[in-house]
N, C-alpha and C. Protein backbone atom coordinates (compact mmCIF):
# COMPACT_ATOMS: atom_id res chain seq x y z
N UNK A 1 101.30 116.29 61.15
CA UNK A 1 101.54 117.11 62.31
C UNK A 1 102.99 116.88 62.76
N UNK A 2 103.87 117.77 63.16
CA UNK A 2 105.04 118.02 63.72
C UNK A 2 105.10 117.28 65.01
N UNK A 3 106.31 116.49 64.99
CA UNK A 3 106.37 115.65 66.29
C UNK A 3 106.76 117.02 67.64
N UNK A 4 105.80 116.87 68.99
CA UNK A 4 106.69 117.91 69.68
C UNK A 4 108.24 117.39 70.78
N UNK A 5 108.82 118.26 70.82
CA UNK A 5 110.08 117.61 71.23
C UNK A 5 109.37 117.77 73.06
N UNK A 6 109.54 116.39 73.48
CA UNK A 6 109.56 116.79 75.36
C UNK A 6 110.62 116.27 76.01
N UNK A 7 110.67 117.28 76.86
CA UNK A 7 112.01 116.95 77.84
C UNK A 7 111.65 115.65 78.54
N UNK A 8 112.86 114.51 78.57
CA UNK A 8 112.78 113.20 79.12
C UNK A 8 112.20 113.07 80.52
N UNK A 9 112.80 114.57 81.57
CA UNK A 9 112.23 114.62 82.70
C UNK A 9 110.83 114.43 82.97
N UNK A 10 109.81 115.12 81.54
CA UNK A 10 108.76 115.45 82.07
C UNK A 10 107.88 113.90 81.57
N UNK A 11 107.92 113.43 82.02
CA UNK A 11 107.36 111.63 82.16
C UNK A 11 105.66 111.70 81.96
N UNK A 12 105.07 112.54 82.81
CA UNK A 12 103.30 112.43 82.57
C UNK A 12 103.21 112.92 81.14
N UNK A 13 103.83 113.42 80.74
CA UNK A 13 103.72 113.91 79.45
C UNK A 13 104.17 112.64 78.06
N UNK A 14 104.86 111.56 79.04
CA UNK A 14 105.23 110.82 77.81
C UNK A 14 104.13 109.14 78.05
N UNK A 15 103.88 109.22 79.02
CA UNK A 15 102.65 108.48 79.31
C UNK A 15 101.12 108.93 79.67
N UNK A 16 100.90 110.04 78.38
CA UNK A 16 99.97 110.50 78.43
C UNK A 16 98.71 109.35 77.95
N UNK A 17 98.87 109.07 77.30
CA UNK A 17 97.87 107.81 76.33
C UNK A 17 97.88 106.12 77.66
N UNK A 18 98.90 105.82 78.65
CA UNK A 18 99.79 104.97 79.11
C UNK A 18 98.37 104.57 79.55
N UNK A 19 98.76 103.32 80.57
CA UNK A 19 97.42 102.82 81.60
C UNK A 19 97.59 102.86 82.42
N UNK A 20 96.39 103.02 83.44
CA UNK A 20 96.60 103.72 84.87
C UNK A 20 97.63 103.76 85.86
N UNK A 21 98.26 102.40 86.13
CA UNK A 21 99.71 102.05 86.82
C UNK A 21 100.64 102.85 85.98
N UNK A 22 100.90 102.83 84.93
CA UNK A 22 101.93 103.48 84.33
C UNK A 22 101.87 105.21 84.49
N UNK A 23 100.81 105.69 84.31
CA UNK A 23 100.73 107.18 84.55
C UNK A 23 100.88 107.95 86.06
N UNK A 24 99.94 107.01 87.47
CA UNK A 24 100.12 107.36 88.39
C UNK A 24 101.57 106.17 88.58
N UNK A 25 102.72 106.20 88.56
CA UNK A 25 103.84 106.10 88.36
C UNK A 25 104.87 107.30 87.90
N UNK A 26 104.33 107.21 86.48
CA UNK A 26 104.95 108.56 86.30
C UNK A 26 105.00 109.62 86.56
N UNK A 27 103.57 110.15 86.95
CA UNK A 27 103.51 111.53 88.38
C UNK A 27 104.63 111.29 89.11
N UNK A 28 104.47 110.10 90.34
CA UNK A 28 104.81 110.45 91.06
C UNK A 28 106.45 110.00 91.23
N UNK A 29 106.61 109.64 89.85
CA UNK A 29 108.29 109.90 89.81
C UNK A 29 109.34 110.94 88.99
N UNK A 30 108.12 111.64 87.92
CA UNK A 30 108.28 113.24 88.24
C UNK A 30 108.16 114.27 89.23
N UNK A 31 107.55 113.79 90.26
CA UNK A 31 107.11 114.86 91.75
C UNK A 31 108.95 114.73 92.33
N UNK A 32 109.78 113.40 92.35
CA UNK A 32 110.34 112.50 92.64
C UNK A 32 111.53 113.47 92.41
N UNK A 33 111.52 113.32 90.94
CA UNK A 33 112.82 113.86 90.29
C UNK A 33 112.73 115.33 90.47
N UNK A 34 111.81 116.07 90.31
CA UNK A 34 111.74 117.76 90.98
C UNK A 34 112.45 117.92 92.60
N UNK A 35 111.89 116.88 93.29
CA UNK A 35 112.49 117.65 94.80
C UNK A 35 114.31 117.03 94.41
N UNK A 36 114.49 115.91 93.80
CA UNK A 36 116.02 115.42 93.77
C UNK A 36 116.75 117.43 93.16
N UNK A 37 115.76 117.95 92.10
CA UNK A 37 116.95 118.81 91.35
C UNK A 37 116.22 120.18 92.16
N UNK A 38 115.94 120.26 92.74
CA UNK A 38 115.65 121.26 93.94
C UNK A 38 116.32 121.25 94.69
N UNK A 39 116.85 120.39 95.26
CA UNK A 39 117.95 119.65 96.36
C UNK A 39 119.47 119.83 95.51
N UNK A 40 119.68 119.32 94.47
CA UNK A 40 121.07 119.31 93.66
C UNK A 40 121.51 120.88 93.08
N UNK A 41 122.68 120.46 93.40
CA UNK A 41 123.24 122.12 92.83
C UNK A 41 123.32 123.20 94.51
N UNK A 42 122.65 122.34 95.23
CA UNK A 42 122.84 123.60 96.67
C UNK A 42 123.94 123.19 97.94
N UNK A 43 124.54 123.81 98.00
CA UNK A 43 125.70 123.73 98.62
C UNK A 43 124.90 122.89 100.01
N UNK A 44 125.53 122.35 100.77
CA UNK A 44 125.16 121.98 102.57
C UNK A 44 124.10 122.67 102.91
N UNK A 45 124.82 124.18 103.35
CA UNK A 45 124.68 125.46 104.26
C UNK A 45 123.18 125.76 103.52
N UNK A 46 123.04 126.14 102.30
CA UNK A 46 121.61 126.92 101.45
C UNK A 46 120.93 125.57 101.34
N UNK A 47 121.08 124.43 101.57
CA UNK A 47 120.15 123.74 101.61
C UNK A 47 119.81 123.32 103.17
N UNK A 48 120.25 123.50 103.85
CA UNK A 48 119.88 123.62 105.79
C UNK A 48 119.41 124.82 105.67
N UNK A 49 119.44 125.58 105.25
CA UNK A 49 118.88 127.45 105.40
C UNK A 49 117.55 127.70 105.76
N UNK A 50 117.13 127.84 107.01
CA UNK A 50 115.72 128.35 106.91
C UNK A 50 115.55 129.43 106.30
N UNK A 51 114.50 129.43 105.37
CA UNK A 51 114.23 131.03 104.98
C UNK A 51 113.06 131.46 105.04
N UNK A 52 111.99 130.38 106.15
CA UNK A 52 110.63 130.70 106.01
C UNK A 52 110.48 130.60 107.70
N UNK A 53 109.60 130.90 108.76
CA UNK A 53 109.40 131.04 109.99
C UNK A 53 109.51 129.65 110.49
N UNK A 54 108.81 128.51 109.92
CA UNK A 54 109.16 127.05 110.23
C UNK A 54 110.25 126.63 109.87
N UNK A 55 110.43 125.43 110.52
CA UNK A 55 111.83 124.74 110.38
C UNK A 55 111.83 124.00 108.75
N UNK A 56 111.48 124.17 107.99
CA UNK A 56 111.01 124.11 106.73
C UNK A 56 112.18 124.57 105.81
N UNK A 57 112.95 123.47 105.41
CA UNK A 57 114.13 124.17 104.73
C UNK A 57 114.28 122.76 103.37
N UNK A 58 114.66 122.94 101.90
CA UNK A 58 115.00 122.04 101.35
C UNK A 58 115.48 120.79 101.70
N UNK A 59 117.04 120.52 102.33
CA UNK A 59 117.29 119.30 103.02
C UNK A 59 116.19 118.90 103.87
N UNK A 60 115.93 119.57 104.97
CA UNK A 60 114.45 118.84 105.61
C UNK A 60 113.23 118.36 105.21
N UNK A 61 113.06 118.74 103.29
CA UNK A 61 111.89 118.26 102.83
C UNK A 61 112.42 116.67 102.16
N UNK A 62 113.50 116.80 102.12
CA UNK A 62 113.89 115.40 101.24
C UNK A 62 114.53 114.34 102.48
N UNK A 63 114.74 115.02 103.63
CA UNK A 63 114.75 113.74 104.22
C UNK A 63 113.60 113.14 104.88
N UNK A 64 112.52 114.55 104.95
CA UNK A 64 111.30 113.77 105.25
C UNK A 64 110.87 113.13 104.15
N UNK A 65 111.03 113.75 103.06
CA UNK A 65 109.96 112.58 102.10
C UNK A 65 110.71 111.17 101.89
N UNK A 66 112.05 110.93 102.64
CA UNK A 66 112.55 109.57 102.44
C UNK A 66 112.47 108.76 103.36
N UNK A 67 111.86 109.35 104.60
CA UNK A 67 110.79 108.90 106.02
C UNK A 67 109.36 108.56 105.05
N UNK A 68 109.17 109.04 104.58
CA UNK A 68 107.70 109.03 103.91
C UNK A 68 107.61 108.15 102.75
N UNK A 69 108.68 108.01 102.07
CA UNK A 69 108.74 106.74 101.23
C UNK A 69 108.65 105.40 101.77
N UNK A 70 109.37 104.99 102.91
CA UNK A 70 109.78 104.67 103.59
C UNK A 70 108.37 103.97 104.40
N UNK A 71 107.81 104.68 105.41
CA UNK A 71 106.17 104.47 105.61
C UNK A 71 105.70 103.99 105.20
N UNK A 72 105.29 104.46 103.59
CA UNK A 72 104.30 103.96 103.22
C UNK A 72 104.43 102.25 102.43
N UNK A 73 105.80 102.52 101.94
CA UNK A 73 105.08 101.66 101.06
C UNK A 73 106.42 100.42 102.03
N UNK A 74 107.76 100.27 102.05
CA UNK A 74 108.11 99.56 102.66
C UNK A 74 107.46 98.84 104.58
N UNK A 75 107.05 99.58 104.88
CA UNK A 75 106.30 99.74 106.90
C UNK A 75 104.73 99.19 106.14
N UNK A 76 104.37 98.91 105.44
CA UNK A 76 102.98 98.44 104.73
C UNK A 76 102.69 97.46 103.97
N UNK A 77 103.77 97.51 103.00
CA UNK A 77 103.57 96.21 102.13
C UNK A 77 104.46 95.16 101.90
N UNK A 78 105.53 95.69 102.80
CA UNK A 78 106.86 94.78 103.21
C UNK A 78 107.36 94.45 104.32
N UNK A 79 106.53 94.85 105.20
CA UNK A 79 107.53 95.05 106.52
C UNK A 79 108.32 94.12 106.49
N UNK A 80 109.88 94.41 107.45
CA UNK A 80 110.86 94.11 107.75
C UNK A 80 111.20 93.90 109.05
N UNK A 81 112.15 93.53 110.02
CA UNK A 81 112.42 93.44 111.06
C UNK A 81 112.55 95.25 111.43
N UNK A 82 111.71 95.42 112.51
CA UNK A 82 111.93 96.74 112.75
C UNK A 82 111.35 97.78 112.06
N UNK A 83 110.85 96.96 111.22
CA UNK A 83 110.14 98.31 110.42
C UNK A 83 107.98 98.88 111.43
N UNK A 84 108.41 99.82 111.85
CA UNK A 84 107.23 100.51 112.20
C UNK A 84 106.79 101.83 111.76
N UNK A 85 105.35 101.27 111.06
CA UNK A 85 105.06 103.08 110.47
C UNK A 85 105.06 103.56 111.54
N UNK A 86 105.16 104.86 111.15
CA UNK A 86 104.95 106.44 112.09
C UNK A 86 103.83 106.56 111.72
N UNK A 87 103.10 107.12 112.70
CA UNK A 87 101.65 107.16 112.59
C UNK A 87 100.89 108.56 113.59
N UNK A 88 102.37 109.58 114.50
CA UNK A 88 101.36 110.73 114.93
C UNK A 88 102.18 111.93 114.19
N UNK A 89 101.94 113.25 114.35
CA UNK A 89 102.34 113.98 113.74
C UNK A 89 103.76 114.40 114.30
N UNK A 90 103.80 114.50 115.29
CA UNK A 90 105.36 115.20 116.04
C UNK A 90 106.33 114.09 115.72
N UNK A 91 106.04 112.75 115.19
CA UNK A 91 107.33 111.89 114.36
C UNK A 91 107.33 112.33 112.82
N UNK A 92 106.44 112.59 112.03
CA UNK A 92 106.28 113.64 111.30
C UNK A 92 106.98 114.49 110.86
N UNK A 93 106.66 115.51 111.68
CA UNK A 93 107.16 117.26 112.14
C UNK A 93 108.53 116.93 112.31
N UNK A 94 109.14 116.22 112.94
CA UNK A 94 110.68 115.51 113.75
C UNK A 94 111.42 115.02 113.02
N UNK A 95 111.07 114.64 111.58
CA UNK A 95 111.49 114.02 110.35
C UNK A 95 112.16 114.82 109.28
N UNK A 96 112.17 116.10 109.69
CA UNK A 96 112.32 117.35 108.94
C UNK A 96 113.55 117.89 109.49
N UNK A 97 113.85 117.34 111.01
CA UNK A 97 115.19 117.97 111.64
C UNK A 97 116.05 117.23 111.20
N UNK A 98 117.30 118.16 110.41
CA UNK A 98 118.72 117.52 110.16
C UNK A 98 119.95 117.42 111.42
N UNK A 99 120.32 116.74 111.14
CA UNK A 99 121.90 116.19 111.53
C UNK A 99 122.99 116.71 110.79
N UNK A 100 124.07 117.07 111.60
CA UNK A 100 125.61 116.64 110.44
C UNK A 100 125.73 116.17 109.55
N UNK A 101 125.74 114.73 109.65
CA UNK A 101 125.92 114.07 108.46
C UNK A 101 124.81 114.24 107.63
N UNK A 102 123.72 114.99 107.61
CA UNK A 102 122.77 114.90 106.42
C UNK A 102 123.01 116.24 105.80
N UNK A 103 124.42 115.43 104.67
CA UNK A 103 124.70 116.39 103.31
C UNK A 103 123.80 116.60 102.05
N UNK A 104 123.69 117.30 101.38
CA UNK A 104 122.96 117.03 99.97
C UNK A 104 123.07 116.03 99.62
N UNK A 105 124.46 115.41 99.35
CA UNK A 105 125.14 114.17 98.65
C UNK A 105 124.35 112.78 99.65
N UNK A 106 124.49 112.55 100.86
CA UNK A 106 123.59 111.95 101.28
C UNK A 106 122.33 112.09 101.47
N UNK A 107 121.62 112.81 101.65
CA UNK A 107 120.04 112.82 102.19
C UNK A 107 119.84 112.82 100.22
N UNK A 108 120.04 112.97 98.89
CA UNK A 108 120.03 112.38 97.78
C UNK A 108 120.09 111.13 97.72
N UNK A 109 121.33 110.80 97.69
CA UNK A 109 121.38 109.25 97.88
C UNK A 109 120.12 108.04 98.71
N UNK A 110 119.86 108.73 100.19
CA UNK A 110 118.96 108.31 100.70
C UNK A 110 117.24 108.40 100.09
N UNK A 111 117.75 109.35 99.66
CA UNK A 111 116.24 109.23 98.93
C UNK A 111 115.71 108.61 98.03
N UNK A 112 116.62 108.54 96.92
CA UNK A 112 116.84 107.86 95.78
C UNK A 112 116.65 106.53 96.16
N UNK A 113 117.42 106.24 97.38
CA UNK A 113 117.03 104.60 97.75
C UNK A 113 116.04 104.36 98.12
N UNK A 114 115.40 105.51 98.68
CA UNK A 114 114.08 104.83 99.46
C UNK A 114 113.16 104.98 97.77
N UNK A 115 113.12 105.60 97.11
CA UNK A 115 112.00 105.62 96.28
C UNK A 115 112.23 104.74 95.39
N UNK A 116 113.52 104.51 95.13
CA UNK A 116 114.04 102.93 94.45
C UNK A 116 112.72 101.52 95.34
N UNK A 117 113.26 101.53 96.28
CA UNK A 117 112.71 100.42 97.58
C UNK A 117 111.00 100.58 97.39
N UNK A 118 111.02 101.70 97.13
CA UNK A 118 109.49 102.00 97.06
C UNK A 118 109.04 101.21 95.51
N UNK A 119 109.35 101.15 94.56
CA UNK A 119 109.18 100.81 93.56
C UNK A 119 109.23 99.77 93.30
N UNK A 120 110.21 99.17 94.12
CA UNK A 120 110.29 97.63 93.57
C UNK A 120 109.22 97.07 94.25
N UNK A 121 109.04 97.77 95.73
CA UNK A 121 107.49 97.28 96.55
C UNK A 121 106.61 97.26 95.51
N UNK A 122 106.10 98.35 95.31
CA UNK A 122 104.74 98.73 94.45
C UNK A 122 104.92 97.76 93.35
N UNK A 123 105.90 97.54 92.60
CA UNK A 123 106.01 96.68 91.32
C UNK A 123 105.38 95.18 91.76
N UNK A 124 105.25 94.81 93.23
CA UNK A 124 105.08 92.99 93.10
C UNK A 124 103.28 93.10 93.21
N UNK A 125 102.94 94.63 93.76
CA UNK A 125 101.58 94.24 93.95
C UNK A 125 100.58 94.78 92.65
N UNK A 126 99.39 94.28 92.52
CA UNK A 126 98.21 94.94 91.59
C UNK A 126 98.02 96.42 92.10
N UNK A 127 97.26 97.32 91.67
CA UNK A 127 96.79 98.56 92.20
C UNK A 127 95.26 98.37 93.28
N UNK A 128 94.60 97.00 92.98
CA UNK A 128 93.61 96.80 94.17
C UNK A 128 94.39 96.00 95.46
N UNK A 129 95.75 95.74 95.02
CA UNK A 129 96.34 95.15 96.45
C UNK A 129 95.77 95.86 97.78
N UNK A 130 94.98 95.33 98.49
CA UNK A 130 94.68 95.90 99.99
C UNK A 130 95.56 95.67 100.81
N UNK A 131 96.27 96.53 102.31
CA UNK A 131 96.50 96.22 103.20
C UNK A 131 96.00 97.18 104.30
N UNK A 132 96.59 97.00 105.34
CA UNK A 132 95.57 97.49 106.74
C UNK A 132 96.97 98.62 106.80
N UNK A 133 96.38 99.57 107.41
CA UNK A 133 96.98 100.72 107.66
C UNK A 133 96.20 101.00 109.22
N UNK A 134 97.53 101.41 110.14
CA UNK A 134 97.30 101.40 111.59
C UNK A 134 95.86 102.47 112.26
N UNK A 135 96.12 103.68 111.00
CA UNK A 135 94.92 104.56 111.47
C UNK A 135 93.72 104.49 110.61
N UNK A 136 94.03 103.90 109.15
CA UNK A 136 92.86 104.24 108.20
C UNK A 136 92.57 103.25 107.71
N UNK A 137 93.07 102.41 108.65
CA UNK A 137 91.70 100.69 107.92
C UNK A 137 92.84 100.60 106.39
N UNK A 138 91.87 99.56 105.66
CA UNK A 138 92.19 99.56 104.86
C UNK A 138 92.65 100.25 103.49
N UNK A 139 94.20 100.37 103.03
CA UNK A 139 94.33 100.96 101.92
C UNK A 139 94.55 100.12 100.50
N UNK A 140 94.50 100.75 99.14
CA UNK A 140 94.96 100.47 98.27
C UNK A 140 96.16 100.51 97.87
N UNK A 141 96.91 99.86 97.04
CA UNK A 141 98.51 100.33 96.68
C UNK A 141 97.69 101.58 95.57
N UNK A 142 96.55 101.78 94.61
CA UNK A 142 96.07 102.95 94.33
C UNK A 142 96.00 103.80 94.46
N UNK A 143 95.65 103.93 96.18
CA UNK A 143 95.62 105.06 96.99
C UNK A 143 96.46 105.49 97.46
N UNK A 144 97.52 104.59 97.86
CA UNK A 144 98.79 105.28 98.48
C UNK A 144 99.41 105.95 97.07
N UNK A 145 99.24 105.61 96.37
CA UNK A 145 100.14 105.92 94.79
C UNK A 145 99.93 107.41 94.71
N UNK A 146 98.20 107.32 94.44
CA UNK A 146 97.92 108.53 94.52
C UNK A 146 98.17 109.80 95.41
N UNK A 147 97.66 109.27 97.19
CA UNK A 147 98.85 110.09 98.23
C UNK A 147 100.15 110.65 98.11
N UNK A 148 100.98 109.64 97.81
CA UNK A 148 102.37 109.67 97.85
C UNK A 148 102.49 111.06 96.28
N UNK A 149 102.29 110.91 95.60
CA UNK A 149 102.09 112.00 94.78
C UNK A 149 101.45 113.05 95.24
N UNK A 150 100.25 112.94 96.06
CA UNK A 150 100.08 114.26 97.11
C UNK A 150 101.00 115.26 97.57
N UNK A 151 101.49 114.24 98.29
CA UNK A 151 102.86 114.58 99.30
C UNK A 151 103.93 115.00 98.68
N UNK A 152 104.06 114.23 97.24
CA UNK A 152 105.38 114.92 97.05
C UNK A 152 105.05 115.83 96.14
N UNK A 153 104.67 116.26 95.92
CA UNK A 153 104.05 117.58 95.05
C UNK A 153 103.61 118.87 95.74
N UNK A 154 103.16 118.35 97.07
CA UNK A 154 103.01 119.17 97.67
C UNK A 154 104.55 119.61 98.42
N UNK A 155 105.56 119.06 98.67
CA UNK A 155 107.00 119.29 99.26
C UNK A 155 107.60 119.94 98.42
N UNK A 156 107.32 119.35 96.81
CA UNK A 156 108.51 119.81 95.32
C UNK A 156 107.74 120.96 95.47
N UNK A 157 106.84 121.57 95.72
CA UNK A 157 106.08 122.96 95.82
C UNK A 157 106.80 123.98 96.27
N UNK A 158 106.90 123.31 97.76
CA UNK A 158 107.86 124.01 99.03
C UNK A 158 109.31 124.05 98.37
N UNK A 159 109.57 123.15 97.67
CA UNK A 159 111.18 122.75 97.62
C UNK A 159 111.19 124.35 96.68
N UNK A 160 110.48 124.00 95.86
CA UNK A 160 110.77 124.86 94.69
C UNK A 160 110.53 126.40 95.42
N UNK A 161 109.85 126.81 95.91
CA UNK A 161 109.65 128.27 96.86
C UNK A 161 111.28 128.42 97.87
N UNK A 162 111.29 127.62 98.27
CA UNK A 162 112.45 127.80 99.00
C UNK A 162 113.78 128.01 98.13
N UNK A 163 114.33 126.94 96.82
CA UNK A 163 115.21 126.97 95.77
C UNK A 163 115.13 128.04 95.23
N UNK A 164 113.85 129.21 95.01
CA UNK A 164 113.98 130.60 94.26
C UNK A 164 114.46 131.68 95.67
N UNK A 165 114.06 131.32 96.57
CA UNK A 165 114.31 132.46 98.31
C UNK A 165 115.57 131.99 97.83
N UNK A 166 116.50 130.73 97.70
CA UNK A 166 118.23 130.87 98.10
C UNK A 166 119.37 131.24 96.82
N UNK A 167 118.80 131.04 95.27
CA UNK A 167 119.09 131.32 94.17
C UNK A 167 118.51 131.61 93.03
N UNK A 168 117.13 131.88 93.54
CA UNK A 168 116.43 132.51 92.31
C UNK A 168 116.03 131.18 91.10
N UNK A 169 116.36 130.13 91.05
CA UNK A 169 115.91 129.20 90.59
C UNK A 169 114.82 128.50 90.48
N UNK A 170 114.05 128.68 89.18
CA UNK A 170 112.76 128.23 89.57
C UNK A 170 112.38 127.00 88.07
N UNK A 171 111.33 126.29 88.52
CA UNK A 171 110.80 125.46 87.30
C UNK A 171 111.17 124.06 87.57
N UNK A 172 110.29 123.09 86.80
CA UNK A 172 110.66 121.50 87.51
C UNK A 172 112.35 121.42 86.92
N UNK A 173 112.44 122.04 86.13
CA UNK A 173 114.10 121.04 85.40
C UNK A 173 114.77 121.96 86.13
């Protein structure tokens, strides 16, 4: 049989056979790398652009999901001085409003770090690691794995709807 050629991006595809940590990994750092190239290539302005009735615009999905990296797994399985999850929805919703300084080139960068930070978290624990979560009792690093791939799949969704409304660009690569 003919080897098939796959693009390096597409990761679930190369840890198809892999074991469980390794695959829910690779989801959700393909979900990861889709909103980064959804985000790349768009000027400031088309990535602040609302083009849908909510405040729902590309830059606002990647700096929330670097609030949301951020949450879960650093505010949970690391805390730090100062570190407090967010835990109602209008800090949430509020996570999505940009600033000035949040360029492509930064709110990238920021993200990249937080899902970096996120990784090296997840890397010290097992997948039955338990900890307490402020509203839902106890979680798994499993479960958040799995969530966090929720979430960002569900944003690279949005990202990607919004990236075809400002240039017609569509598809994970």
């Amino acid at each position: 049989m003919a080897e098939i050629a796959i693009e390096p991006d597409l990761g679930p595809l190369l840890t198809r056979t892999g074991d469980e940590r390794a695959v829910l990994e690779s989801f959700l750092d393909f979900h990861r790398g889709v909103v980064l190239r959804k985000l790349r290539g768009l000027s400031d302005a088309d990535a602040a652009r609302r083009l849908v009735p909510s405040a729902t615009t590309v830059a606002g999905l990647v700096k929330h999901l670097a609030l949301i990296e951020r949450n879960w797994f650093p505010c949970l399985f690391a805390p730090g001085p100062g570190d407090v999850h967010l835990s109602t929805e209008e800090e949430a919703v509020a996570s999505f409003t940009l600033a000035d300084e949040d360029t492509v080139e930064r709110l990238a960068t920021t993200y990249e770090q937080a899902c970096a930070r996120s990784r090296e978290i997840a890397g010290r624990f097992d997948l039955d690691h338990v900890v307490p979560h402020p509203q839902l009792g106890d979680v798994s690093l499993r479960w958040v794995l799995v969530h966090m791939i929720e979430e960002t799949a569900r944003h690279a969704g949005h990202a990607d709807i919004l990236r075809e409304l400002t240039d017609g660009a569509t598809g994970t690569i």
